[in-house]
C-alpha atoms as a PDB file:
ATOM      1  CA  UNK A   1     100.637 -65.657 -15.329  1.00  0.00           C
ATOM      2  CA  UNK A   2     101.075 -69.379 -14.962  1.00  0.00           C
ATOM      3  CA  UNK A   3     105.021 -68.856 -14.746  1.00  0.00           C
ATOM      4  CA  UNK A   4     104.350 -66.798 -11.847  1.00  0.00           C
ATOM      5  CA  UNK A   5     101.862 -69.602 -10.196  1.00  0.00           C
ATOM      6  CA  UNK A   6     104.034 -72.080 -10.791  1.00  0.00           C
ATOM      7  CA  UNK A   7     107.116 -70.188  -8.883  1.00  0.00           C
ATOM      8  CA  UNK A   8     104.535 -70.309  -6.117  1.00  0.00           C
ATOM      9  CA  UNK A   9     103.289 -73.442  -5.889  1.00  0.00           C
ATOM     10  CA  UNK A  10     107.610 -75.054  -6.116  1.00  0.00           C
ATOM     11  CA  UNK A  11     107.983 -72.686  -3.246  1.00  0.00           C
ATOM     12  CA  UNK A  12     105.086 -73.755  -1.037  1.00  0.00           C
ATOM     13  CA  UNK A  13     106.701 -77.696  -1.568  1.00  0.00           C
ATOM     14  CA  UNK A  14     109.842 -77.109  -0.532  1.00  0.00           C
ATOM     15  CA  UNK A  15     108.691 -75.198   2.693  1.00  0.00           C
ATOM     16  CA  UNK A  16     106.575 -78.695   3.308  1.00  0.00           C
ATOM     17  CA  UNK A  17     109.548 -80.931   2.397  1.00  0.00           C
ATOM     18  CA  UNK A  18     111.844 -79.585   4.895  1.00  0.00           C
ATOM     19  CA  UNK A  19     112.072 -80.962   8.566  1.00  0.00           C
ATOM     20  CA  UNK A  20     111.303 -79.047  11.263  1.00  0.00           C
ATOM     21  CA  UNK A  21     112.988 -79.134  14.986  1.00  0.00           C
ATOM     22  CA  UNK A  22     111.723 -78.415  18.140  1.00  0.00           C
ATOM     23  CA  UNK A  23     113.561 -77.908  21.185  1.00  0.00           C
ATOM     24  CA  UNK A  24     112.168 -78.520  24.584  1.00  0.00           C
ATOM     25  CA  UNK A  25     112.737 -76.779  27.688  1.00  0.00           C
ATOM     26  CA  UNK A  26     111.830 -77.734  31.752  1.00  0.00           C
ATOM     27  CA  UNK A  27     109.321 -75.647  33.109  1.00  0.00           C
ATOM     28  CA  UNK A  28     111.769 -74.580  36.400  1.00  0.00           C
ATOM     29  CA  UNK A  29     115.355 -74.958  33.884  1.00  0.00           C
ATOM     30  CA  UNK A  30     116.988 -71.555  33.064  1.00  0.00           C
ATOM     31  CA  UNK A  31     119.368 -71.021  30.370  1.00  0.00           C
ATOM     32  CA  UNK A  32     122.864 -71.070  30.420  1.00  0.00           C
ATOM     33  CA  UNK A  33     123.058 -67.151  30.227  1.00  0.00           C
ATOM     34  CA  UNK A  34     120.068 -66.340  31.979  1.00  0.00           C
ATOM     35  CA  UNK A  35     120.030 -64.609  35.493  1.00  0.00           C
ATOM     36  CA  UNK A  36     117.543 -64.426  38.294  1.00  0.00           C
ATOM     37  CA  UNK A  37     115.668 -61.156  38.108  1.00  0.00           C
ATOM     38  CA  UNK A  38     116.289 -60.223  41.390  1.00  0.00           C
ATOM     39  CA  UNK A  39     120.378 -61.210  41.681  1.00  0.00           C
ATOM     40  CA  UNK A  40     123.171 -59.405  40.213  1.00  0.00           C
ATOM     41  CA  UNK A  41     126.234 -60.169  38.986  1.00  0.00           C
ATOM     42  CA  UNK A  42     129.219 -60.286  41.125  1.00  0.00           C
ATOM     43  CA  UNK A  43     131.136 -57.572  38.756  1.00  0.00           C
ATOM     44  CA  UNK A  44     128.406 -55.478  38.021  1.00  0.00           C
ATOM     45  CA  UNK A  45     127.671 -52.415  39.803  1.00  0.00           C
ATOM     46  CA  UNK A  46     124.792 -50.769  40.713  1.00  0.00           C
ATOM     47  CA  UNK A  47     123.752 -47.773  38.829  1.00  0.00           C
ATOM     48  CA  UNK A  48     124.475 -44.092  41.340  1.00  0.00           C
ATOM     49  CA  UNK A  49     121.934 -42.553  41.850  1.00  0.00           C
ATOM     50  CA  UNK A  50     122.499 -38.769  41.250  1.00  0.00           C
ATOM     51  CA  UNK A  51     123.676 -36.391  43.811  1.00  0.00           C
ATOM     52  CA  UNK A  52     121.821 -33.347  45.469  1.00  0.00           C
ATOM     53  CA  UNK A  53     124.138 -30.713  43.289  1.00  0.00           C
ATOM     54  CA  UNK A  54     123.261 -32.206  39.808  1.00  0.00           C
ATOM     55  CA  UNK A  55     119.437 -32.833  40.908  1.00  0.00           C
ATOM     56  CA  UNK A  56     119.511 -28.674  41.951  1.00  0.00           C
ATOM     57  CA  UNK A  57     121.534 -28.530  38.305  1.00  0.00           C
ATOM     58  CA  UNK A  58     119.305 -30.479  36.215  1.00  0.00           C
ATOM     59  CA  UNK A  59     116.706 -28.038  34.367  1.00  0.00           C
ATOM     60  CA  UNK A  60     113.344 -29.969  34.035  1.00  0.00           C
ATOM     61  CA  UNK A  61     111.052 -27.980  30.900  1.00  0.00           C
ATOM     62  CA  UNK A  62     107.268 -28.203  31.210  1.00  0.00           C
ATOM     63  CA  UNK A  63     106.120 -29.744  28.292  1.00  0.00           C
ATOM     64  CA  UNK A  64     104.194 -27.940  25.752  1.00  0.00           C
ATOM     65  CA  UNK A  65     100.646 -28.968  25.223  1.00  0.00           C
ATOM     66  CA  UNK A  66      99.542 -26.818  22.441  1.00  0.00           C
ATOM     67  CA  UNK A  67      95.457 -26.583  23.051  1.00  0.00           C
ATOM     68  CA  UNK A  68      93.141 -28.263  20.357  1.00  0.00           C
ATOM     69  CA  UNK A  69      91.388 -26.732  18.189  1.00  0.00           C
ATOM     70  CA  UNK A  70      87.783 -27.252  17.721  1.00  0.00           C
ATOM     71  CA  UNK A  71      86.237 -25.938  14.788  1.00  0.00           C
ATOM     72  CA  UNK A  72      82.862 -25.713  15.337  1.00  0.00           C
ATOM     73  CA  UNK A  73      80.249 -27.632  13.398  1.00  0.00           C
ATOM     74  CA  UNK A  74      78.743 -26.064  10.384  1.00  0.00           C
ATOM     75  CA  UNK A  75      74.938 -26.453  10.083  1.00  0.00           C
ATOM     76  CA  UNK A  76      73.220 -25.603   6.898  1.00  0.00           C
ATOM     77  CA  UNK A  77      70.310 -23.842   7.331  1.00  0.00           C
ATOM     78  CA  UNK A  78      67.455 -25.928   5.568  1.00  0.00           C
ATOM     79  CA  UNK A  79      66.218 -24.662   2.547  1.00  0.00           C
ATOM     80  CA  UNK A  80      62.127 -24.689   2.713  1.00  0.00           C
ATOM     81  CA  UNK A  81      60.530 -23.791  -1.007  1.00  0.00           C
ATOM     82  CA  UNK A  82      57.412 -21.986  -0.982  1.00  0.00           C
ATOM     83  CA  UNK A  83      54.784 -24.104  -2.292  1.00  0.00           C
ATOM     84  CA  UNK A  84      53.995 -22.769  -5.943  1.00  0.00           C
ATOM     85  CA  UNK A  85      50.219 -21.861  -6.311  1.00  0.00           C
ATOM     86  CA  UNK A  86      49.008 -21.371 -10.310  1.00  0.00           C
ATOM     87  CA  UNK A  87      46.188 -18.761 -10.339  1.00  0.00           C
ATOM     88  CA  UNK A  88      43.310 -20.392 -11.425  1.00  0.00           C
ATOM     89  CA  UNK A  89      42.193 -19.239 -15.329  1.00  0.00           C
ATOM     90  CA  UNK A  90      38.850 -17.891 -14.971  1.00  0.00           C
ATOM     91  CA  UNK A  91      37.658 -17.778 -19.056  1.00  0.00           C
ATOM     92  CA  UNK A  92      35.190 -14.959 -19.609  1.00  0.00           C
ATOM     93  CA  UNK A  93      32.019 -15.334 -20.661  1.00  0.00           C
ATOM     94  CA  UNK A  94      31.442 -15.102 -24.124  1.00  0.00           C
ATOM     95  CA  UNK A  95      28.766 -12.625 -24.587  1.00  0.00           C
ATOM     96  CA  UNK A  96      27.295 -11.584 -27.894  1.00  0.00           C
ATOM     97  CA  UNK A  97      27.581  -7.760 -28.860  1.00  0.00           C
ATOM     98  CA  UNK A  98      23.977  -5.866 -28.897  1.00  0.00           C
ATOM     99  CA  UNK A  99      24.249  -4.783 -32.221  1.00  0.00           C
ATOM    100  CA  UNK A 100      25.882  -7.331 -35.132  1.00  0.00           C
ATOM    101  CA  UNK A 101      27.237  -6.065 -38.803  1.00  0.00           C
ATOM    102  CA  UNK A 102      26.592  -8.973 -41.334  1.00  0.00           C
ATOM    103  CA  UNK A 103      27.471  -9.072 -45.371  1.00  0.00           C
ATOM    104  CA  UNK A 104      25.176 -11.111 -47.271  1.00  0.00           C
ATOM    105  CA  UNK A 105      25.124 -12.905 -51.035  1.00  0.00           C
ATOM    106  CA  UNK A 106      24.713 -15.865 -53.332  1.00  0.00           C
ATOM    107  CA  UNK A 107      26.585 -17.836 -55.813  1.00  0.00           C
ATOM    108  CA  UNK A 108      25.637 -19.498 -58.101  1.00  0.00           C
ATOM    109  CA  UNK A 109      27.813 -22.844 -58.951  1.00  0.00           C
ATOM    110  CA  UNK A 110      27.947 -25.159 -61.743  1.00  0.00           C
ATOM    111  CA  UNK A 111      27.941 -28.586 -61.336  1.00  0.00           C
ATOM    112  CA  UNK A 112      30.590 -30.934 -63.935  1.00  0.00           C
ATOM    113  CA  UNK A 113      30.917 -34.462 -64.175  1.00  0.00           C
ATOM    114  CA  UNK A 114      34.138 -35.593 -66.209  1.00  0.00           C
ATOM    115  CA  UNK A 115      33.253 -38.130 -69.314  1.00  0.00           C
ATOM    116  CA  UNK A 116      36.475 -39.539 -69.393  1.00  0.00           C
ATOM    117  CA  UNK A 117      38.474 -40.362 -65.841  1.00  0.00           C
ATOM    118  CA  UNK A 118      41.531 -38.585 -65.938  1.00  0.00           C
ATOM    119  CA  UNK A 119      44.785 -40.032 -65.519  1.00  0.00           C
ATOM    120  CA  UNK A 120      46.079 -39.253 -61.582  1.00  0.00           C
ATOM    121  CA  UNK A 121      48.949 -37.928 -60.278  1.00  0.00           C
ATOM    122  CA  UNK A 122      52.651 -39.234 -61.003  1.00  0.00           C
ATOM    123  CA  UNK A 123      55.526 -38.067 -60.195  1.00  0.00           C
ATOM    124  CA  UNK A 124      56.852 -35.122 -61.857  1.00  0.00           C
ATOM    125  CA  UNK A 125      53.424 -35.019 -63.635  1.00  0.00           C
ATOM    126  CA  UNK A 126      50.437 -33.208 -62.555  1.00  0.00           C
ATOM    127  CA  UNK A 127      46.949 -34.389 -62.691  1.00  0.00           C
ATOM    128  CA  UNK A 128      45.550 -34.407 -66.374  1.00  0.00           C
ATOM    129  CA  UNK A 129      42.016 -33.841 -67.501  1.00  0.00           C
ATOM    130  CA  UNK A 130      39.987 -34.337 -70.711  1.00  0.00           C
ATOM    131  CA  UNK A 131      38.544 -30.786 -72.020  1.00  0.00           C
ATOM    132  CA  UNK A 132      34.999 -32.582 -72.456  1.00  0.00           C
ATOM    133  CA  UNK A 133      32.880 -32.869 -69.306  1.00  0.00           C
ATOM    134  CA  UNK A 134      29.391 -33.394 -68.608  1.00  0.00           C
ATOM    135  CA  UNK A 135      27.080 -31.029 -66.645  1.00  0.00           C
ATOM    136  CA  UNK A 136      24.662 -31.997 -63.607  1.00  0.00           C
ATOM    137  CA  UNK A 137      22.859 -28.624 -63.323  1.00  0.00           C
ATOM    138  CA  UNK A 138      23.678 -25.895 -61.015  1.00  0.00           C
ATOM    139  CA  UNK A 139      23.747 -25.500 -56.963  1.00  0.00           C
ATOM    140  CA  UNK A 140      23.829 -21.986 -54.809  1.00  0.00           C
ATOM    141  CA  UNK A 141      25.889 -21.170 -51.893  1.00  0.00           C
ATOM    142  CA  UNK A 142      24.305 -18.587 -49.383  1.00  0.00           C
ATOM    143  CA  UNK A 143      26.930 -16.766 -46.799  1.00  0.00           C
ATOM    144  CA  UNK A 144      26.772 -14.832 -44.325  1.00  0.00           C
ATOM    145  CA  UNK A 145      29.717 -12.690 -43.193  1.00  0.00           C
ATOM    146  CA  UNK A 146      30.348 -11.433 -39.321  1.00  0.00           C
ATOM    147  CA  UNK A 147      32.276  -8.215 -39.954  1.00  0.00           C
ATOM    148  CA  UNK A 148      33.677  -7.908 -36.455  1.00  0.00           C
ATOM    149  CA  UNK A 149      34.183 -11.975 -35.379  1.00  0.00           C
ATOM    150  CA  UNK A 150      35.656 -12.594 -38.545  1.00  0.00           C
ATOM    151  CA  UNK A 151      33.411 -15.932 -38.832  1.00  0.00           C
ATOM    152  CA  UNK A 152      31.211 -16.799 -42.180  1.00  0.00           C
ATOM    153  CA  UNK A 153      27.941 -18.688 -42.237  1.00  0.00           C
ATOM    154  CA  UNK A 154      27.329 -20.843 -45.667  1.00  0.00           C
ATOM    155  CA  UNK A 155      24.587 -23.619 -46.732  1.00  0.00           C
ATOM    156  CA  UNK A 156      24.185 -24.760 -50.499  1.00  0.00           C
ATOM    157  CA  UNK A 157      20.874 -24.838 -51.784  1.00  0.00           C
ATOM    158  CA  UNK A 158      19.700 -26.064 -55.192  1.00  0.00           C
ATOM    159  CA  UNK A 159      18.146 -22.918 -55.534  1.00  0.00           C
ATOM    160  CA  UNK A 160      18.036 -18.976 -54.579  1.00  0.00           C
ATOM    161  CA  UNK A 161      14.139 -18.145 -54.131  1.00  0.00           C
ATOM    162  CA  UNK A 162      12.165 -16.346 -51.489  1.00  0.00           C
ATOM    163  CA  UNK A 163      11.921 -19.282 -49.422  1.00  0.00           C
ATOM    164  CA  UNK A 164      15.715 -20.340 -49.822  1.00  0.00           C
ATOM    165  CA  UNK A 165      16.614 -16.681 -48.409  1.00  0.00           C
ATOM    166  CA  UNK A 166      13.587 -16.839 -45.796  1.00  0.00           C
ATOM    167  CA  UNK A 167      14.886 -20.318 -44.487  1.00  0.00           C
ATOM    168  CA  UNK A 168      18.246 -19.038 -44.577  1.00  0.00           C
ATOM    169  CA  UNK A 169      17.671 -15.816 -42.505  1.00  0.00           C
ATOM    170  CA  UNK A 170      15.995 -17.771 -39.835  1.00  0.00           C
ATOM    171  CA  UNK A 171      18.372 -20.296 -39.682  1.00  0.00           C
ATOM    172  CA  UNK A 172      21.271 -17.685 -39.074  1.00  0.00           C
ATOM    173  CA  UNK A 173      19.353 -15.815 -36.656  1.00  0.00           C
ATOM    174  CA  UNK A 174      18.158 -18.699 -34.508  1.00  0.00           C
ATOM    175  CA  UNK A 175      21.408 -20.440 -34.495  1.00  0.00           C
ATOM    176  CA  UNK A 176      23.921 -18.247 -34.042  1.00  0.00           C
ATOM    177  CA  UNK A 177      22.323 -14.468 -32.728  1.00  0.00           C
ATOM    178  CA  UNK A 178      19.715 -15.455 -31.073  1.00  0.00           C
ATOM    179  CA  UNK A 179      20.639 -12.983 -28.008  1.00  0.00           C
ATOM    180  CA  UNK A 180      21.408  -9.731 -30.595  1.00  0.00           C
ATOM    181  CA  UNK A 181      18.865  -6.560 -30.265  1.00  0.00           C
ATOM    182  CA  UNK A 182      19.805  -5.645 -33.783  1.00  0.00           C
ATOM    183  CA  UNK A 183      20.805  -6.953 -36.754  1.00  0.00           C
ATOM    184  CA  UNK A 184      22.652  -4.779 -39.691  1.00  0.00           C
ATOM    185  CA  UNK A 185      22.296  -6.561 -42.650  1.00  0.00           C
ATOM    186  CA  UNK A 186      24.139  -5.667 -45.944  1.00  0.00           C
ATOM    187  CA  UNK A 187      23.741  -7.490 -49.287  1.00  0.00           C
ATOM    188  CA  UNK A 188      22.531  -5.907 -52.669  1.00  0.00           C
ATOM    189  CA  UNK A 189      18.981  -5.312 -53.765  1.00  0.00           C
ATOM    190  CA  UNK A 190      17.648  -8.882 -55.558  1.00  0.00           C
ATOM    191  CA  UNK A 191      14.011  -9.144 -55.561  1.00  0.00           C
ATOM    192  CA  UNK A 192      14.348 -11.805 -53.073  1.00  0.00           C
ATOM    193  CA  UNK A 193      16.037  -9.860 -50.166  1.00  0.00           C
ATOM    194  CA  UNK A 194      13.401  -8.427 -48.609  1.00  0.00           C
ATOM    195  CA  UNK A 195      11.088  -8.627 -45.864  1.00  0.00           C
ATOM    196  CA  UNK A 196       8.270 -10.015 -47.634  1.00  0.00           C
ATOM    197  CA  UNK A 197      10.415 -13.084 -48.240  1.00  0.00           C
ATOM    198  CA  UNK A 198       9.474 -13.544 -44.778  1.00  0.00           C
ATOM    199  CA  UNK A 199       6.293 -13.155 -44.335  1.00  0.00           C
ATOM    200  CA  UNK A 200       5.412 -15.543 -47.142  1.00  0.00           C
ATOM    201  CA  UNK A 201       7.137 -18.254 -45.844  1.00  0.00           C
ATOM    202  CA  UNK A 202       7.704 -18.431 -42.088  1.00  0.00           C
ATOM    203  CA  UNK A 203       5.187 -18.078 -39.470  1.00  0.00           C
ATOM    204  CA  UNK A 204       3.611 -14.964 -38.681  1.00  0.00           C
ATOM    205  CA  UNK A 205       4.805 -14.587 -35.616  1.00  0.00           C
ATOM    206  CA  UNK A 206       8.374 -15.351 -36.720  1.00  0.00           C
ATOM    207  CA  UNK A 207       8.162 -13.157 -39.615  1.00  0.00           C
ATOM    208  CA  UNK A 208       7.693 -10.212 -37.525  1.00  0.00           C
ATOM    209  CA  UNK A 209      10.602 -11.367 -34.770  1.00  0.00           C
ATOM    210  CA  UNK A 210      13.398 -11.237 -37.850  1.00  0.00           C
ATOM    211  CA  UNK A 211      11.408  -7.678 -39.588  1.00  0.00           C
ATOM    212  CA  UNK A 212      11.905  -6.115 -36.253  1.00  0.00           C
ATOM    213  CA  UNK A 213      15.721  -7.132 -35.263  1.00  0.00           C
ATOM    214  CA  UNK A 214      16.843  -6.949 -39.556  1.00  0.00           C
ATOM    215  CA  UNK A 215      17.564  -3.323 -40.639  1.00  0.00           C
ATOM    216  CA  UNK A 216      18.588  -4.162 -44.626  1.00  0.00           C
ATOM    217  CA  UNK A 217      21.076  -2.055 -46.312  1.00  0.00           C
ATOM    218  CA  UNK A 218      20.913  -2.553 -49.854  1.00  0.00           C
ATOM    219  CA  UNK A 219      24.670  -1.714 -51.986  1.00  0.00           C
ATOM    220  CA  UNK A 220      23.771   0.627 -54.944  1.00  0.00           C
ATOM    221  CA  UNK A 221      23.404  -0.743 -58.640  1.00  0.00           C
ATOM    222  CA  UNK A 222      26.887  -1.510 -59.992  1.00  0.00           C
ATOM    223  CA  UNK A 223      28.005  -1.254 -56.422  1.00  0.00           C
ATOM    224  CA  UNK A 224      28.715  -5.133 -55.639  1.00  0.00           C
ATOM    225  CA  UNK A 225      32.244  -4.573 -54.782  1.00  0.00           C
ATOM    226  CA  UNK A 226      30.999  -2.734 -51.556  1.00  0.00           C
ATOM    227  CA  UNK A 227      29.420  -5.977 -49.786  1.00  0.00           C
ATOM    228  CA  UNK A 228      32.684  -8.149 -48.235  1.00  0.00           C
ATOM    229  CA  UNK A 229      30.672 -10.940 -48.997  1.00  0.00           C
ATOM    230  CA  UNK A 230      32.173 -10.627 -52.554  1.00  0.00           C
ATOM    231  CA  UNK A 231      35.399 -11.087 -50.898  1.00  0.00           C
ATOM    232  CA  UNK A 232      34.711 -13.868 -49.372  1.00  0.00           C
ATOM    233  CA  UNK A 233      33.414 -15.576 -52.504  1.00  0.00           C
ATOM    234  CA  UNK A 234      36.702 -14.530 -54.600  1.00  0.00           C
ATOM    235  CA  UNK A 235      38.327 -16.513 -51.867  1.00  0.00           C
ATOM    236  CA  UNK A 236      35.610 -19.688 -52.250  1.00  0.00           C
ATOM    237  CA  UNK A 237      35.918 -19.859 -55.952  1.00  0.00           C
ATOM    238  CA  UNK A 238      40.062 -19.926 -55.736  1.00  0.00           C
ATOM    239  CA  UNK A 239      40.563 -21.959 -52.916  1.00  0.00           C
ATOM    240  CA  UNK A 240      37.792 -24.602 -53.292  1.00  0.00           C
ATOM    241  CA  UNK A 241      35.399 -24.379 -56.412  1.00  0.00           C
ATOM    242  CA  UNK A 242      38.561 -24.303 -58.569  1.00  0.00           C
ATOM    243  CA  UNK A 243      38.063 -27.658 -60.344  1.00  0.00           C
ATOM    244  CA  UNK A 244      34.739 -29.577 -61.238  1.00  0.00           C
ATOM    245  CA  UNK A 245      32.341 -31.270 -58.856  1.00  0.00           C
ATOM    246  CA  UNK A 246      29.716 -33.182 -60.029  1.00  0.00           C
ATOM    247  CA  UNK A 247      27.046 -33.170 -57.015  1.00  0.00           C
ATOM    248  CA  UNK A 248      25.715 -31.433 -54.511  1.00  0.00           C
ATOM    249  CA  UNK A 249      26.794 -33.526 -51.937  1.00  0.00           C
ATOM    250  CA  UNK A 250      30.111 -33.295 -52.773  1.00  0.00           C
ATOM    251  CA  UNK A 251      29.611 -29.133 -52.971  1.00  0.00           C
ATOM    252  CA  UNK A 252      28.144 -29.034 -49.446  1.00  0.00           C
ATOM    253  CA  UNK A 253      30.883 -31.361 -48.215  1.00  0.00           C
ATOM    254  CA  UNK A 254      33.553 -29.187 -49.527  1.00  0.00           C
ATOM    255  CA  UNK A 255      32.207 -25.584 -48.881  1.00  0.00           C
ATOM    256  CA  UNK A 256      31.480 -26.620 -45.363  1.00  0.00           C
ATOM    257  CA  UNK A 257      35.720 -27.668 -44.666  1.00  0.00           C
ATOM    258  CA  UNK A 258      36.845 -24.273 -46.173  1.00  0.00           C
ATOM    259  CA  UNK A 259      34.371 -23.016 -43.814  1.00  0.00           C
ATOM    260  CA  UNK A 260      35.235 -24.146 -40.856  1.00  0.00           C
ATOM    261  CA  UNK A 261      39.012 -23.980 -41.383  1.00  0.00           C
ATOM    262  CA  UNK A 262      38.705 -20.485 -42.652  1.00  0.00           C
ATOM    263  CA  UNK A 263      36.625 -20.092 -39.091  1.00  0.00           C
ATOM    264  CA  UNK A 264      39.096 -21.397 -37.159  1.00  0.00           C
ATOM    265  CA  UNK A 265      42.049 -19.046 -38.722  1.00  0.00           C
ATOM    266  CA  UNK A 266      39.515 -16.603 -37.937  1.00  0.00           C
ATOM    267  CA  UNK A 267      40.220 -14.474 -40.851  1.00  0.00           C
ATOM    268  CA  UNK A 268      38.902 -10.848 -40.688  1.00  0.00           C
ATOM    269  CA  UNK A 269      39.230  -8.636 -44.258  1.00  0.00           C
ATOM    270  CA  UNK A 270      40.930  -5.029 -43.550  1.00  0.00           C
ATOM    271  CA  UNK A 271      38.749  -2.720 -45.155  1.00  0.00           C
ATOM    272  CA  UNK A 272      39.830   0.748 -46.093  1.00  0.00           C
ATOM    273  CA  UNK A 273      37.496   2.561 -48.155  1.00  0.00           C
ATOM    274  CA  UNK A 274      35.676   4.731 -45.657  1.00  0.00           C
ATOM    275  CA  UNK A 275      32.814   7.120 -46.070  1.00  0.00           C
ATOM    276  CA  UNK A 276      35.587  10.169 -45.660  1.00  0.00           C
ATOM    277  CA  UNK A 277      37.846   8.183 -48.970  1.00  0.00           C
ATOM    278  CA  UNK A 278      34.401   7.637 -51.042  1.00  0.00           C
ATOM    279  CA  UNK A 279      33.588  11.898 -50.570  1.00  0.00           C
ATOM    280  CA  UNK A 280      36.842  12.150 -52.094  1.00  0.00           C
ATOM    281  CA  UNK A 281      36.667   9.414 -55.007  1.00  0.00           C
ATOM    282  CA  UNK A 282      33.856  10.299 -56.002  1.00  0.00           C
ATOM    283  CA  UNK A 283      33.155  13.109 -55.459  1.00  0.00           C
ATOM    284  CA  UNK A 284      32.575  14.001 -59.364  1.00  0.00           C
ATOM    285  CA  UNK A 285      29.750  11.444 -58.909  1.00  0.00           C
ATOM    286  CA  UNK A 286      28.260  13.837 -56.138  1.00  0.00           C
ATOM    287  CA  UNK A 287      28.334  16.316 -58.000  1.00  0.00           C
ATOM    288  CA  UNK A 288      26.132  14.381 -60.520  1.00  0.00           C
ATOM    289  CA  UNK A 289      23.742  13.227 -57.993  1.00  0.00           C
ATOM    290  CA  UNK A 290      23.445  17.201 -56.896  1.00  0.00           C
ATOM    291  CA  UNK A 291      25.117  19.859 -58.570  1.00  0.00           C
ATOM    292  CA  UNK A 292      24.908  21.682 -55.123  1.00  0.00           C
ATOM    293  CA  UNK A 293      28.153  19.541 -54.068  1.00  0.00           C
ATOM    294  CA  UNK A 294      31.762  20.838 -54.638  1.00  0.00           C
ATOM    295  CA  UNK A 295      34.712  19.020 -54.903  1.00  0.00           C
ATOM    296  CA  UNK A 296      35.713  19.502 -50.804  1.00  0.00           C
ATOM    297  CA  UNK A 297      35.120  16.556 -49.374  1.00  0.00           C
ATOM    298  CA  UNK A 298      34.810  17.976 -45.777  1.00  0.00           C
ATOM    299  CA  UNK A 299      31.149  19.584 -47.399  1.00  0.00           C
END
């Protein structure tokens, strides 16, 4: 690049080193060669013009203007969206059903303390725990199972009396069906599940409010396995009371979070033993109850 600038800039000095020359002319002086516009010279002739023969012969051809085309201007029609209008979401009202199914029962839970702290989590170990623990007494968790909303209903008590089931009972029905006509209840037949659990420890007045809405079915003796409550307890004792707690604080705290997550999954248990399965199961234990009944179920 600076061979090339250099090749310039010798050029550009030897145009300014050389001399130029100007050469002046008078105003009113011609040149040597130059004629007058008007004068001819003495051997030149003037040019003929042409005779009447060759104008008639000389063919003059129109020119050819070919016509211009014009294309005409293309205009885009404009393009006008229609305004998008979302349908507002009008949520129903949540009303509660006239009539609500409930499974009741209680559980009663053990409370450990460990005697020696066990050694945490490492990797590729589990947790390890000393056999020997240490008991703090015992706890009870009531529920309450909504057959058709798929939602349960637990507190922990220290106890299961009359007045546990009583304050339990009222709390459920004030607090969550307040607006129900009638209440199926089913849970199995413990002294305490009755009506005179009510009467003997909430207000007269209340007392008859919860006898009057609370029809009680009772599951027959040996017959635990009928009240979905159960199932819901198989599901406590494996997914939360599987290792030792040593308070009830801690046992409220953690019933309460299966609870409500178990709540939120909503989770409804399929049941399939109907009345028309039972006639047919056992229907030798019909038979027992009254020898009157055969073996077809459809009797």
């Amino acid at each position: 690049m600076e061979d090339v600038l250099r090749v310039y800039e010798q050029q550009a000095q030897q145009q300014q080193a050389q001399p130029q020359v100007f050469h002046e002319q008078a105003p009113n002086e011609q040149a040597p060669n130059e004629q007058a516009p008007n004068e001819q010279a003495p051997n030149e002739q003037a040019p003929l013009s042409p005779t009447p023969q060759e104008q008639s012969s000389t063919v003059v051809e129109p020119a050819v203007v070919e016509p211009a085309v014009v294309e005409p201007a293309v205009v885009e029609p404009a393009v006008v969206e229609p305004a998008v209008v979302e349908p507002a979401v009008v949520e129903p009202a949540v009303v509660e059903p006239a009539v609500v199914r409930l499974c009741f029962d209680e559980r009663p839970c053990q409370l450990l303390d460990e005697v020696l702290a066990p050694l945490p989590l490492k990797q590729g170990k589990p947790l390890r725990q000393d056999y020997e623990y240490e008991r703090k007494g015992t706890a009870c968790v009531l529920l309450a199972y909504d057959l058709d909303k798929g939602q349960r209903y637990v507190q922990v008590r220290e106890r299961r009396t009359k007045k546990d089931y009583a304050e339990f009972m009222d709390w459920l029905v004030k607090e969550h069906y307040a607006q129900a006509e009638k209440i199926h209840l089913v849970q199995d037949n413990l002294n305490t599940h009755s009506m005179s659990s009510f009467y003997e420890h909430l207000p007269l007045e209340r007392a008859g409010e919860l006898a009057q809405k609370m029809q009680f079915h009772f599951t027959p003796k040996h017959g635990s396995w009928l009240n979905m409550a159960e199932i819901e307890f198989s599901a406590l004792a494996r997914q939360c009371l599987d290792r030792r707690i040593k308070d009830i604080h801690t046992l409220h705290t953690e019933v309460r979070a299966w609870s409500e997550q178990r709540n939120k999954d909503a989770v409804k248990i399929h049941w399939s033993f109907t009345v028309k399965t039972a006639r047919v199961t056992l229907a030798s234990r019909y038979q027992k109850v009254n020898p009157a009944n055969n073996d077809n179920p459809n009797n």
